[in-house]
C-alpha atoms as a PDB file:
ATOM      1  CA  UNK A   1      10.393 -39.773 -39.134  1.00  0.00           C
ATOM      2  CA  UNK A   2      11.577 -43.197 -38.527  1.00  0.00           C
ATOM      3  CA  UNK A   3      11.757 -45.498 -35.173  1.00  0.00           C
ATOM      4  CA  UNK A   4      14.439 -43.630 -33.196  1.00  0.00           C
ATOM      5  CA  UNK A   5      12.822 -40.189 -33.528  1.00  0.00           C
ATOM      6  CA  UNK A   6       9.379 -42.037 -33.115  1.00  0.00           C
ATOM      7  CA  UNK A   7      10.725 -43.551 -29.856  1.00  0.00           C
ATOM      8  CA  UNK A   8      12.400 -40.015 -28.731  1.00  0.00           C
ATOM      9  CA  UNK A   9       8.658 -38.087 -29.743  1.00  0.00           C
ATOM     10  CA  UNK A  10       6.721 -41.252 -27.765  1.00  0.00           C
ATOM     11  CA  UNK A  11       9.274 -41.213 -24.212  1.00  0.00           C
ATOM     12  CA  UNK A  12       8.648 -37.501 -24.163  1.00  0.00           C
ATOM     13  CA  UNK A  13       5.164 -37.865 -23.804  1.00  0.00           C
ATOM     14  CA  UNK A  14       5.445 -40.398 -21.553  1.00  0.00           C
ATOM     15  CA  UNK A  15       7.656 -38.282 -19.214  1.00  0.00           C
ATOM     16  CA  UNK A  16       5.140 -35.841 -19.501  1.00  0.00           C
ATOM     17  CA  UNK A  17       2.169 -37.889 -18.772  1.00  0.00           C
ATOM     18  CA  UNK A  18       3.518 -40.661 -16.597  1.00  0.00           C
ATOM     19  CA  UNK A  19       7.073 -39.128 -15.788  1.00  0.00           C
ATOM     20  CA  UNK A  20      10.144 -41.013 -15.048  1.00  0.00           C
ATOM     21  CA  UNK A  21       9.555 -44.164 -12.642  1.00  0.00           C
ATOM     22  CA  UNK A  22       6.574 -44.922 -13.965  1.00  0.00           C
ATOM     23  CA  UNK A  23       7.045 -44.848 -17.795  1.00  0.00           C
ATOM     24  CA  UNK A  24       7.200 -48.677 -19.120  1.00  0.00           C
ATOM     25  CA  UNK A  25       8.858 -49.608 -22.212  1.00  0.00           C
ATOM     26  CA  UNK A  26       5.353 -50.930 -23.324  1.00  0.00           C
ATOM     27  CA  UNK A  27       4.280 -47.105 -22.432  1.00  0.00           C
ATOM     28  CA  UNK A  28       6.736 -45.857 -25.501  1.00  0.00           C
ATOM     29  CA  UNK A  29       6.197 -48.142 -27.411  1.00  0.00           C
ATOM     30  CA  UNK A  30       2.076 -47.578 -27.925  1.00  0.00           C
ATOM     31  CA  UNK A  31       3.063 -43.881 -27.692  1.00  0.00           C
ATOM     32  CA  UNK A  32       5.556 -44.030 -30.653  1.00  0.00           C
ATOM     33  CA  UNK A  33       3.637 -46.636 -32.524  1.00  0.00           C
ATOM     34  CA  UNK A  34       7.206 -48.839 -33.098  1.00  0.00           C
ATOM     35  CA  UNK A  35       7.933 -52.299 -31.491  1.00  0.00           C
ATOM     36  CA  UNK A  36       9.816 -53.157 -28.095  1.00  0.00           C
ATOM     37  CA  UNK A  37      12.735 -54.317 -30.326  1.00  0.00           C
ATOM     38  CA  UNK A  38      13.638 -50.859 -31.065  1.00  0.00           C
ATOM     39  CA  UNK A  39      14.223 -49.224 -28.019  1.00  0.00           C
ATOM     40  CA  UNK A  40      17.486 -51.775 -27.469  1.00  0.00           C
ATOM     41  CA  UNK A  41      18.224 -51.326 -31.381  1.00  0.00           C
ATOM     42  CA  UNK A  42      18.503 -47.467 -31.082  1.00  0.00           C
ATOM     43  CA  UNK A  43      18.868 -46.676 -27.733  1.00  0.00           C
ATOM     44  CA  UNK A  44      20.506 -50.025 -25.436  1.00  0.00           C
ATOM     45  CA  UNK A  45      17.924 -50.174 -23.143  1.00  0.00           C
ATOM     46  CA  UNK A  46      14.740 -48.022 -21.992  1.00  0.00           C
ATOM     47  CA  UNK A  47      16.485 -46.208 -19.346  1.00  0.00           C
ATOM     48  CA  UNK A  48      19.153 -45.004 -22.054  1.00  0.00           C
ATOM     49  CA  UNK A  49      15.836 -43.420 -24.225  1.00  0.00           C
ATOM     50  CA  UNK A  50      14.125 -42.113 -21.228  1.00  0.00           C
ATOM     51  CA  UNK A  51      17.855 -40.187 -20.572  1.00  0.00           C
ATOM     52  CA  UNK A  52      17.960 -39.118 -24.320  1.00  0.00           C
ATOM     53  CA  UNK A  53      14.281 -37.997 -23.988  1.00  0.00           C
ATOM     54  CA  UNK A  54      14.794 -35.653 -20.675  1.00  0.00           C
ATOM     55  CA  UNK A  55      17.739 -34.288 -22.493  1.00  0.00           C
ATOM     56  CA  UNK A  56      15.330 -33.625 -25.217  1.00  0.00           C
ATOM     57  CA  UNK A  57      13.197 -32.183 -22.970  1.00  0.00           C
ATOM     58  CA  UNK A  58      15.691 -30.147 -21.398  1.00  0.00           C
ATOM     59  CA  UNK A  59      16.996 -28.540 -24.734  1.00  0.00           C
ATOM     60  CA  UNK A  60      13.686 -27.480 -25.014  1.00  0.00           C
ATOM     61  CA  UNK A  61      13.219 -25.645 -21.916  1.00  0.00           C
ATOM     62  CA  UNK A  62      16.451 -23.683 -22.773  1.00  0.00           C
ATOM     63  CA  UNK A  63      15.522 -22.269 -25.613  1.00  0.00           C
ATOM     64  CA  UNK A  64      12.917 -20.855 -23.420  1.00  0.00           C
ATOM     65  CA  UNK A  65      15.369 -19.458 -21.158  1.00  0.00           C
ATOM     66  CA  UNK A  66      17.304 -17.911 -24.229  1.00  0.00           C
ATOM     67  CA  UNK A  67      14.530 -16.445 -25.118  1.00  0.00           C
ATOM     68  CA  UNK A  68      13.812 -14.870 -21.462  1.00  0.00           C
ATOM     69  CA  UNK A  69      17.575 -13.763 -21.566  1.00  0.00           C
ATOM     70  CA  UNK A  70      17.218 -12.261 -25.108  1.00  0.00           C
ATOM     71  CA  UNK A  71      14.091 -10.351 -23.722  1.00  0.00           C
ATOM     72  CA  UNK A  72      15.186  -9.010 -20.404  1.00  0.00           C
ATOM     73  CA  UNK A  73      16.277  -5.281 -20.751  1.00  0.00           C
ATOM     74  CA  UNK A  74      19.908  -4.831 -21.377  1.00  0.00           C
ATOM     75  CA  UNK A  75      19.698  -2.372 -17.687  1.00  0.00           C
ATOM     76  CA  UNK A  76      22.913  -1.263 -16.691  1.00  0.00           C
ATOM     77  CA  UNK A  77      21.086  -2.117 -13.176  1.00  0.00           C
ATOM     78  CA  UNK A  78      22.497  -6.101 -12.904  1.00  0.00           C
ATOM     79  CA  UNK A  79      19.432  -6.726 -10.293  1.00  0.00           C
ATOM     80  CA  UNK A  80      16.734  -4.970 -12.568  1.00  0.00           C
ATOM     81  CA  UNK A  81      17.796  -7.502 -15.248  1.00  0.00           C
ATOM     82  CA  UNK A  82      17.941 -10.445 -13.114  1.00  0.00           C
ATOM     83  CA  UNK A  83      14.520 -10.048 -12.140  1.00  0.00           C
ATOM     84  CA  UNK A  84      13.020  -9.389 -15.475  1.00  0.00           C
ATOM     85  CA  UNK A  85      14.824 -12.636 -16.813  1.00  0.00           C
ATOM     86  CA  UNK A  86      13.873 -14.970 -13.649  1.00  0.00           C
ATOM     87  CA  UNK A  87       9.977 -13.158 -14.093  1.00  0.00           C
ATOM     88  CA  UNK A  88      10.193 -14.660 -17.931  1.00  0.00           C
ATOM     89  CA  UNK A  89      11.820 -17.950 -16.470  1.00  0.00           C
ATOM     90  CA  UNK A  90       8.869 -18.208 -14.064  1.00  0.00           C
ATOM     91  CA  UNK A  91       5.754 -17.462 -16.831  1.00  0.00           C
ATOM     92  CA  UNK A  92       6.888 -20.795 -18.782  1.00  0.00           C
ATOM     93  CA  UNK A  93       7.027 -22.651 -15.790  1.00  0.00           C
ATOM     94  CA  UNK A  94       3.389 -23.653 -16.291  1.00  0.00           C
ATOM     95  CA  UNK A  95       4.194 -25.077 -19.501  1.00  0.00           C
ATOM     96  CA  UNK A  96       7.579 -26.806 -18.836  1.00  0.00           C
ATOM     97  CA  UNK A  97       5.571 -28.404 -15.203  1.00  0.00           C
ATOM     98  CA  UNK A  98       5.626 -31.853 -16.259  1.00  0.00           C
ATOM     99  CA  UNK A  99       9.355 -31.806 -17.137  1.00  0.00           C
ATOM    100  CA  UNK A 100      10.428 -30.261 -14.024  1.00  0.00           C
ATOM    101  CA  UNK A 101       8.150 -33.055 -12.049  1.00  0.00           C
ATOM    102  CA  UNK A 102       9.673 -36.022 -14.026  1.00  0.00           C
ATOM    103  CA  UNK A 103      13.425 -33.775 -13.353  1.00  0.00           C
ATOM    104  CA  UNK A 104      12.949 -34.121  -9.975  1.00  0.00           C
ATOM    105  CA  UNK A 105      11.460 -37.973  -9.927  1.00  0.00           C
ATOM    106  CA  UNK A 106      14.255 -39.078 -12.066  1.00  0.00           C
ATOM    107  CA  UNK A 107      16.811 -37.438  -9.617  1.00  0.00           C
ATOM    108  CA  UNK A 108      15.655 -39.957  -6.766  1.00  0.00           C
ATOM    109  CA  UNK A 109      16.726 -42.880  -8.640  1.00  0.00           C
ATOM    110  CA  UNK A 110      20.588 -41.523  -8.425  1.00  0.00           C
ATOM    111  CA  UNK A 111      21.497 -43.876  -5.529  1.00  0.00           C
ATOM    112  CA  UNK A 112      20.077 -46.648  -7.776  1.00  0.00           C
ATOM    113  CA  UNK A 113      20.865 -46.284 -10.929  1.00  0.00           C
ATOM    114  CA  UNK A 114      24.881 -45.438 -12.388  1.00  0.00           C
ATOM    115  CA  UNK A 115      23.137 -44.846 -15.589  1.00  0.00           C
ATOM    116  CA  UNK A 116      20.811 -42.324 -14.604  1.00  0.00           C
ATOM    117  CA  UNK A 117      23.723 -40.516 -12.270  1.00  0.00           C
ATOM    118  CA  UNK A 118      26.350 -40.810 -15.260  1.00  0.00           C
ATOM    119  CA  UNK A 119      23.610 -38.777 -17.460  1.00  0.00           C
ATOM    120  CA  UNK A 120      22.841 -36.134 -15.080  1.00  0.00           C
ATOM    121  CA  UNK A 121      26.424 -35.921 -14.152  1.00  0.00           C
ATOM    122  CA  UNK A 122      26.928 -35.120 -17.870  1.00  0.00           C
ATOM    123  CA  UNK A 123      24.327 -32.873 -18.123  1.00  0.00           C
ATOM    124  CA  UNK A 124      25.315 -30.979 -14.927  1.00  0.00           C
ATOM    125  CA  UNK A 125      28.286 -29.484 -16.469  1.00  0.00           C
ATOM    126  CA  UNK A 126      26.855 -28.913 -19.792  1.00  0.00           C
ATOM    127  CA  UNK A 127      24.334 -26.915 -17.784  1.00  0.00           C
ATOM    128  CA  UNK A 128      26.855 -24.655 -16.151  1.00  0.00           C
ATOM    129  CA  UNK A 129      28.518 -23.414 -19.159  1.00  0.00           C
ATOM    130  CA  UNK A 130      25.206 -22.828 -21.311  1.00  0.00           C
ATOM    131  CA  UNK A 131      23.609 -20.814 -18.331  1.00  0.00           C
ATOM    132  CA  UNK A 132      26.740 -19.016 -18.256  1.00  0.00           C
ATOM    133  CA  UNK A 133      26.695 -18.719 -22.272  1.00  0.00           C
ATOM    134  CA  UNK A 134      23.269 -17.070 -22.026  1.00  0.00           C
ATOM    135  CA  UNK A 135      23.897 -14.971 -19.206  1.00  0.00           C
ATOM    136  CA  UNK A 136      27.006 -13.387 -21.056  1.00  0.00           C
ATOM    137  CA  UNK A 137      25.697 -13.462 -23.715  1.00  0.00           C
ATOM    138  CA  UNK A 138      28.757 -15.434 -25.032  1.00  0.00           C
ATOM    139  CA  UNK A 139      28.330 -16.843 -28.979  1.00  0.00           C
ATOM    140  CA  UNK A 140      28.181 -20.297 -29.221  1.00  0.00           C
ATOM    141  CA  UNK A 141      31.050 -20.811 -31.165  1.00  0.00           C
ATOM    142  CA  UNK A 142      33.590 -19.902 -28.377  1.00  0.00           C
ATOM    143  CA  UNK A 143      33.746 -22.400 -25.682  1.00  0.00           C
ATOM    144  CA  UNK A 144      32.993 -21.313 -21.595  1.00  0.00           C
ATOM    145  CA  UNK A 145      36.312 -21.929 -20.043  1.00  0.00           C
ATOM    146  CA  UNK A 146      36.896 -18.798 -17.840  1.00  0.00           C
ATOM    147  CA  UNK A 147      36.287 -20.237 -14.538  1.00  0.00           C
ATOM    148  CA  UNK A 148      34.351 -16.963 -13.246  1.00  0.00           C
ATOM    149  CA  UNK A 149      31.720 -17.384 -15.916  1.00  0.00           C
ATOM    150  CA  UNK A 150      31.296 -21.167 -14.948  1.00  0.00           C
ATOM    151  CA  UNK A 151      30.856 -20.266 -11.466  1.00  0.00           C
ATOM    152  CA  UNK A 152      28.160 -18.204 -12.587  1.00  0.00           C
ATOM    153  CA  UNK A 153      26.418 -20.792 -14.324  1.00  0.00           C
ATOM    154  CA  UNK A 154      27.134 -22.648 -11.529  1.00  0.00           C
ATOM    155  CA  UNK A 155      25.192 -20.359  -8.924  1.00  0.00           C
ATOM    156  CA  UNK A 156      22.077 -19.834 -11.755  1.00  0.00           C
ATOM    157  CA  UNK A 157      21.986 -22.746 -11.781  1.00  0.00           C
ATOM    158  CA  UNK A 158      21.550 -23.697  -8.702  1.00  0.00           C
ATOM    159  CA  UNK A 159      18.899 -20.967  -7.898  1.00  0.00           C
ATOM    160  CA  UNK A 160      17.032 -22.245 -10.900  1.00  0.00           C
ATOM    161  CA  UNK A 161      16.662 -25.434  -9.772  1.00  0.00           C
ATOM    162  CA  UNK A 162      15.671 -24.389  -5.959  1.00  0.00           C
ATOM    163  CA  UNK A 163      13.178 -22.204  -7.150  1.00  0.00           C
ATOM    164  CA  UNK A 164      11.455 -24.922  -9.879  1.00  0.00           C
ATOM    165  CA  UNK A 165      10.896 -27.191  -6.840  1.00  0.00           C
ATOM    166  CA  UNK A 166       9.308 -24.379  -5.088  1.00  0.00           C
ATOM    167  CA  UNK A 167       7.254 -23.844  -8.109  1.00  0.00           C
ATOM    168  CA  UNK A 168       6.210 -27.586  -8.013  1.00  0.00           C
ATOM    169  CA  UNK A 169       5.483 -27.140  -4.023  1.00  0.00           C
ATOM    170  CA  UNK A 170       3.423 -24.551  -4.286  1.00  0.00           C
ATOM    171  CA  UNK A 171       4.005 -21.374  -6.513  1.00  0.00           C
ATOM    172  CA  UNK A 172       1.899 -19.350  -4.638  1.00  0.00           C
ATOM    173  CA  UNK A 173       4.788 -19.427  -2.068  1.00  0.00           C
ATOM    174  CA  UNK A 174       7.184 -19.667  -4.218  1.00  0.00           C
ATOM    175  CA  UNK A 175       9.578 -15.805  -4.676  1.00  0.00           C
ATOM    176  CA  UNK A 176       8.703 -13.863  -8.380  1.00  0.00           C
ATOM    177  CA  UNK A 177      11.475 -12.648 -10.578  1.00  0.00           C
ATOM    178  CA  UNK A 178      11.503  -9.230  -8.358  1.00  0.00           C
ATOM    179  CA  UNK A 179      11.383 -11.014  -4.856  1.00  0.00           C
ATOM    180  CA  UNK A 180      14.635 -12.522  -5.714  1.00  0.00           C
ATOM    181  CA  UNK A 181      16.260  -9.499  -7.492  1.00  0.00           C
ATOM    182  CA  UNK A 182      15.592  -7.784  -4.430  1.00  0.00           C
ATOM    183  CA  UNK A 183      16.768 -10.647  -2.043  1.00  0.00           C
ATOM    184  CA  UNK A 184      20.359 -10.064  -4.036  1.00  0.00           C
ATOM    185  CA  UNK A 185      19.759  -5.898  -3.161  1.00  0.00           C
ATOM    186  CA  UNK A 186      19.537  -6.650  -0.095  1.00  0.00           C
ATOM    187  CA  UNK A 187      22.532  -9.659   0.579  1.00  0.00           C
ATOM    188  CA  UNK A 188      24.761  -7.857  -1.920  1.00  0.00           C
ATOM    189  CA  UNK A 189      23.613  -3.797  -1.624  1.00  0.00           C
ATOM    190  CA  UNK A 190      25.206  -1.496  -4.660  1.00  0.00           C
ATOM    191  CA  UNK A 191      27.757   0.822  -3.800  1.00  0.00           C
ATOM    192  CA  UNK A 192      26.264   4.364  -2.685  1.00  0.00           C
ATOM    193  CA  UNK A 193      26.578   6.749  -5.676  1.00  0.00           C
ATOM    194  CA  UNK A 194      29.630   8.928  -5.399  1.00  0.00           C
ATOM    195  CA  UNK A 195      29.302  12.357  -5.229  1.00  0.00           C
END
């Protein structure tokens, strides 16, 4: 590996273990084992590899969610499947904590930094279409255009973010994958079976 993956492996940690505000550049740099000089060399400045490091971060947390979307039961019951997916999303959440924490740390410095905004404003629409890629189970050659599906991504989303800061709050008050299946049976009820 050489200094730029070095510096990506080292920030990650240091999200992890320190999370956003409080990682220094002199933090990466004695967790990669490279020099300050790097971090402007292959990134522009430390706020630019802490952004490339979340996204990192990120990526890896979806793969998790793919893999709770490949695993939920292909139900013709819509709610039955949403529950068994956000039940899978929940069980990582223990090991994806520290990434939600520093998610939700780096969010505060919006109003203060263009850089950090500009990333997560990036990010934010990227978001939208892969949710919606996974939940349709669209391939990832074909790009997410149909506005429906983005407002889809758009609304899981959203819920997926509400209910990781209820898991950093406290979980034990925080709705399982069938509390909020049934919460949709209940807002939106299915049709009564004709007959």
């Amino acid at each position: 590996m050489g200094h730029k993956d070095d510096l990506l492996d080292g920030a990650k940690r240091c999200l992890y273990e320190k999370g956003y505000a409080r990682t220094t550049a002199r933090d990466i740099v004695a967790a990669s084992g490279t020099n300050l000089a790097s971090i402007g060399y292959h990134y522009g400045s430390k706020e630019n590899l802490l952004n490339a490091a979340l996204m990192s971060a990120t990526e890896d947390w979806a793969e998790a969610i793919g893999a709770a979307v490949d695993a939920a039961p292909q139900s013709a019951d819509p709610y039955e499947r949403f529950g068994a997916i956000f039940a899978r999303i929940l069980e990582s959440f223990g090991a994806f904590r520290p990434l939600w924490s520093a998610t939700f740390e780096s969010l505060s410095q919006l109003d203060h930094a263009d850089a950090v905004r500009a990333f997560f404003a990036d990010v934010q629409g990227m978001a939208h279409r892969e949710i919606s890629r996974l939940w349709f189970g669209t391939p990832d050659e074909i790009e997410v255009t149909d506005p429906d599906h983005v407002r889809v991504g758009q609304l899981l989303q959203a819920m997926l973010i509400g209910l990781m800061g209820q898991m950093l709050v406290d979980p034990a008050q925080a709705p399982s994958g069938d509390d909020l299946a049934a919460a949709l049976r209940t807002m939106f009820p299915p049709p009564p079976a004709a007959g």
